[in-house]
Protein backbone atom coordinates (compact mmCIF):
# COMPACT_ATOMS: atom_id res chain seq x y z
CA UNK A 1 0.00 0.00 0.00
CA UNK A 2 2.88 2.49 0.91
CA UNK A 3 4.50 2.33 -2.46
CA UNK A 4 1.02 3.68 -4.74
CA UNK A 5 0.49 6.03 -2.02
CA UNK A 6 4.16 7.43 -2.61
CA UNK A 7 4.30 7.13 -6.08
CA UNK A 8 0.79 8.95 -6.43
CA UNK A 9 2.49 11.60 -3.82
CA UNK A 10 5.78 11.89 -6.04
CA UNK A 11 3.81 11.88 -9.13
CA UNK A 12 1.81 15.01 -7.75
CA UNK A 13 4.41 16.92 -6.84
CA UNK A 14 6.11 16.34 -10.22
CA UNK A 15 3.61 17.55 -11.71
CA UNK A 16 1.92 20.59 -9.73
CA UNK A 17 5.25 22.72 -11.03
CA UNK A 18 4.00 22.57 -14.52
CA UNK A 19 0.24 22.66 -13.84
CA UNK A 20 0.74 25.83 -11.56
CA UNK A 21 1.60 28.39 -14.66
CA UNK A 22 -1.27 27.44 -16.27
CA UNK A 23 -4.24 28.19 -13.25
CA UNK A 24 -2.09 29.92 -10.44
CA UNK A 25 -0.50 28.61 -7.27
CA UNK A 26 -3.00 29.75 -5.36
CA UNK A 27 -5.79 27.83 -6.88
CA UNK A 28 -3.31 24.76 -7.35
CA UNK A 29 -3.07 25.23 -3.50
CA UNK A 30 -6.64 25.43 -2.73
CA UNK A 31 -7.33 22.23 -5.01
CA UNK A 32 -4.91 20.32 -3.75
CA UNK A 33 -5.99 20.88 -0.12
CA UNK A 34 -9.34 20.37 -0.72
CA UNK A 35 -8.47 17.22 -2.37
CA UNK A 36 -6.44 16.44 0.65
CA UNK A 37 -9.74 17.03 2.89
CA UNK A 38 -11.76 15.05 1.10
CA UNK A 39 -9.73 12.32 1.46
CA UNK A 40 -9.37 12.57 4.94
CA UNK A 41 -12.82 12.73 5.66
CA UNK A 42 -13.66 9.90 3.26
CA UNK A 43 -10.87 8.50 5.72
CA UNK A 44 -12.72 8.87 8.47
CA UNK A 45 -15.59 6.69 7.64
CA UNK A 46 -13.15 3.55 8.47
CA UNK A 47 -15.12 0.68 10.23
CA UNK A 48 -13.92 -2.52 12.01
CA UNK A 49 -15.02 -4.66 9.01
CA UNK A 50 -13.53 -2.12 6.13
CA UNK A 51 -12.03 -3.74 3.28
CA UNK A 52 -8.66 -2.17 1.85
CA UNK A 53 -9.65 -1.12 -1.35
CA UNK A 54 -13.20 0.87 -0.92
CA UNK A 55 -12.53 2.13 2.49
CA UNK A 56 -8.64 2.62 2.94
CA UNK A 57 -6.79 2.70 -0.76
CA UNK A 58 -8.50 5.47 -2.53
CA UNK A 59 -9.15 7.44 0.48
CA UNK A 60 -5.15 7.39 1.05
CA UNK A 61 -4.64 7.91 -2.69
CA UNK A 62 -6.86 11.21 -2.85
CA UNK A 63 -4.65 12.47 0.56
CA UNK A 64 -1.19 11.92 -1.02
CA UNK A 65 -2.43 13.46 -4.57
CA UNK A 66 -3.42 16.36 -2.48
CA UNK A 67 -0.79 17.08 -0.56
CA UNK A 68 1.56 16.59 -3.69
CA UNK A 69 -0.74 18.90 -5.46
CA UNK A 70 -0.34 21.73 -2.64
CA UNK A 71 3.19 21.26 -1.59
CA UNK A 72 4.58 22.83 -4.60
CA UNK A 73 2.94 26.40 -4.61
CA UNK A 74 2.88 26.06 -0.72
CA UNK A 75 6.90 25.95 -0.27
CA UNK A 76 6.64 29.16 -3.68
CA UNK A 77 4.50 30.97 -0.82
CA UNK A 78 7.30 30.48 2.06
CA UNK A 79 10.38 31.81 -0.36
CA UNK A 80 8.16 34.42 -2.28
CA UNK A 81 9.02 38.25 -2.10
CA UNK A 82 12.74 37.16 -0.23
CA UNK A 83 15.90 39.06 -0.81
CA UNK A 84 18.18 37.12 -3.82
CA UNK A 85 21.06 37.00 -0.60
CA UNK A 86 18.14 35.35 1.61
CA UNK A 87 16.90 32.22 -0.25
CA UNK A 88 18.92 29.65 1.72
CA UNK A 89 17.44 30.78 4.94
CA UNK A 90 13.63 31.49 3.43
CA UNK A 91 13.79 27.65 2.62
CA UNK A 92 14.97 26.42 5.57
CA UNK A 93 12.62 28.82 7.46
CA UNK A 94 9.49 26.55 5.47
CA UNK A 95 11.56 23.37 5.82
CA UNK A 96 11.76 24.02 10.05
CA UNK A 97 8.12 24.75 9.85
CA UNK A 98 7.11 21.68 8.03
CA UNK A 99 8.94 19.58 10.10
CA UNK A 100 7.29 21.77 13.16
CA UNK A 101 3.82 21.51 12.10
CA UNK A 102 4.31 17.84 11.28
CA UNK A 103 5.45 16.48 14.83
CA UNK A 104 3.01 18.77 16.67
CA UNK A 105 0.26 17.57 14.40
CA UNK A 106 1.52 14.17 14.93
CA UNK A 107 1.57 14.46 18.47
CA UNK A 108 -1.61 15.80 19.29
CA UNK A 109 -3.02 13.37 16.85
CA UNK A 110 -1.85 10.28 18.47
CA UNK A 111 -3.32 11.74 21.59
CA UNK A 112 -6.39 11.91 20.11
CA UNK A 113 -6.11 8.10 18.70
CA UNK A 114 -5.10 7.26 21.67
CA UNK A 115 -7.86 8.88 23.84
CA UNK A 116 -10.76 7.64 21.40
CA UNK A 117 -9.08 4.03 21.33
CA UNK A 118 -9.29 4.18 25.09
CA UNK A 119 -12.77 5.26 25.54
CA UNK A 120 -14.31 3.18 22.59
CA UNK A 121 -12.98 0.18 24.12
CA UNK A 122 -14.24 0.93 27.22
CA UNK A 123 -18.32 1.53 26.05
CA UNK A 124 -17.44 -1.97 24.36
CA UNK A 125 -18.12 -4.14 26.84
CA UNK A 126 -21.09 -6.11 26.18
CA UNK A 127 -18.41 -8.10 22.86
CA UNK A 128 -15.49 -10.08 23.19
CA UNK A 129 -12.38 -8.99 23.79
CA UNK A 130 -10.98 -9.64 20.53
CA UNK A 131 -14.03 -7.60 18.69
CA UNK A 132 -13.72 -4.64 21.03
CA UNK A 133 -10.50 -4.07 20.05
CA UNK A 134 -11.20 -4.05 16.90
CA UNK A 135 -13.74 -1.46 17.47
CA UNK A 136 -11.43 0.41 19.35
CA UNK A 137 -8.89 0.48 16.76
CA UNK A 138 -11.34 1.43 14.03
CA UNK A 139 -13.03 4.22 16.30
CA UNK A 140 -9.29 5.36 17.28
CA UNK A 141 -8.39 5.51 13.26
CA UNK A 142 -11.29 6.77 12.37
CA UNK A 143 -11.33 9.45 14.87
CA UNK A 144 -7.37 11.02 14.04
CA UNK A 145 -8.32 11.70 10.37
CA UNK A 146 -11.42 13.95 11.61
CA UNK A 147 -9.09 15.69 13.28
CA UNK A 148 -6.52 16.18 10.53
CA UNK A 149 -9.36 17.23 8.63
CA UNK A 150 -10.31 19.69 10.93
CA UNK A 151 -6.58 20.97 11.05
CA UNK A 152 -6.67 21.23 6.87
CA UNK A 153 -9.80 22.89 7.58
CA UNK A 154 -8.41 25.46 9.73
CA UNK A 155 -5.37 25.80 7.02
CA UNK A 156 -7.91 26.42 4.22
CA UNK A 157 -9.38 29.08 6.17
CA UNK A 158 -6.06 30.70 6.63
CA UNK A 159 -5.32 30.63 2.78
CA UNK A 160 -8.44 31.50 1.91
CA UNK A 161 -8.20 35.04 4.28
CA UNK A 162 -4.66 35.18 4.52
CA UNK A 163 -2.53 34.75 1.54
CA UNK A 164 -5.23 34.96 -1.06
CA UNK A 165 -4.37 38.63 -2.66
CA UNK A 166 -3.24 40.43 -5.47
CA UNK A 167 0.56 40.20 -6.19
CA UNK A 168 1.97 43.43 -4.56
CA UNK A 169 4.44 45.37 -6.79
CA UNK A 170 7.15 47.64 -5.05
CA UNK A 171 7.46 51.59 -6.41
CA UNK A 172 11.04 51.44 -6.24
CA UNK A 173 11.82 47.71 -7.30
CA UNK A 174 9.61 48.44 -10.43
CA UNK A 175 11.32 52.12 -11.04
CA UNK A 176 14.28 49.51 -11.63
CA UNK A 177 12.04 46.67 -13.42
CA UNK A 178 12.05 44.42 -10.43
CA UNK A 179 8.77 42.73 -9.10
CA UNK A 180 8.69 41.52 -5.78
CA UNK A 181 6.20 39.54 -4.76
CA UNK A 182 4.55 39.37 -1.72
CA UNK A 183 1.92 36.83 -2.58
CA UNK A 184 1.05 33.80 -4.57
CA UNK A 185 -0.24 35.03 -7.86
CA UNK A 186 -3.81 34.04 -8.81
């Protein structure tokens, strides 16, 4: 399963750099989050009898195209409008941040599996063992992609208010025939 769900990923983020010219980074971001969130929430749905393929594969598959779909213009928006003697430090800024973001979101998600696991098992008491951990399992997993969908969701919000504008063109930089820009073009 990991190996589609990284080639899909790969194959994404190949692509999203020649896409984005065509209909903007911003709404190659927005598309590939909201890809990303539907597959999350279509993740969600898991159940202690799912079956790989209808309930797991192309749930993962839409996640991974998303997030290879929004990487691109997302890591453009971290190193656009810097200095030509800052790049280095622009992308490691976004590189420290992704790496951030991903262990806190990691961490407070596996507290949340964890917690959900813990109390599903417990209201499971009238099955056998063996099925109530199932259930618990399913209810934990099912419960950690609601909230990474409600994280995305957050995220949306924040490009949607946030870096959604007009590129921004400097008086003196285009005196000289520079652009800088401050934003993601639409």
């Amino acid at each position: 399963m990991f190996l589609p769900v990284t080639a899909v990923m790969f194959a994404a983020a190949r692509l999203a750099p020649r896409i984005g010219p065509r209909v903007g980074n911003m709404h190659l971001l927005v598309d590939g989050m909201a890809v990303a969130l539907v597959g999350l929430v279509l993740l969600s749905r898991i159940a202690p009898d799912a079956h790989h393929f209808p309930m797991i594969a192309p749930p993962m598959l839409l996640l991974r195209t998303g997030i290879g779909t929004a990487l691109t213009p997302l890591t453009t928006a971290g190193v656009a409008g810097v200095t030509p003697e800052d790049p280095g430090a622009a992308s490691g800024l976004v590189n420290v941040a992704q790496q951030l973001g991903a262990s806190l979101g990691l961490g407070i998600l596996v507290t949340v599996f964890a917690a959900a696991s813990r109390v599903s098992a417990s209201d499971a008491l009238h099955i056998s063992a063996a099925r109530a951990a199932d259930v618990a399992l399913a209810h934990g997993v099912a419960i950690a992609p609601r909230g990474s969908a409600l994280f995305l969701a957050l995220a949306s919000a924040v490009v949607a208010t946030v870096m959604w504008r007009p590129v921004a063109v400097d008086d003196e930089a285009a005196a000289t025939g520079l652009e800088v820009a401050t934003a993601l073009e639409d």
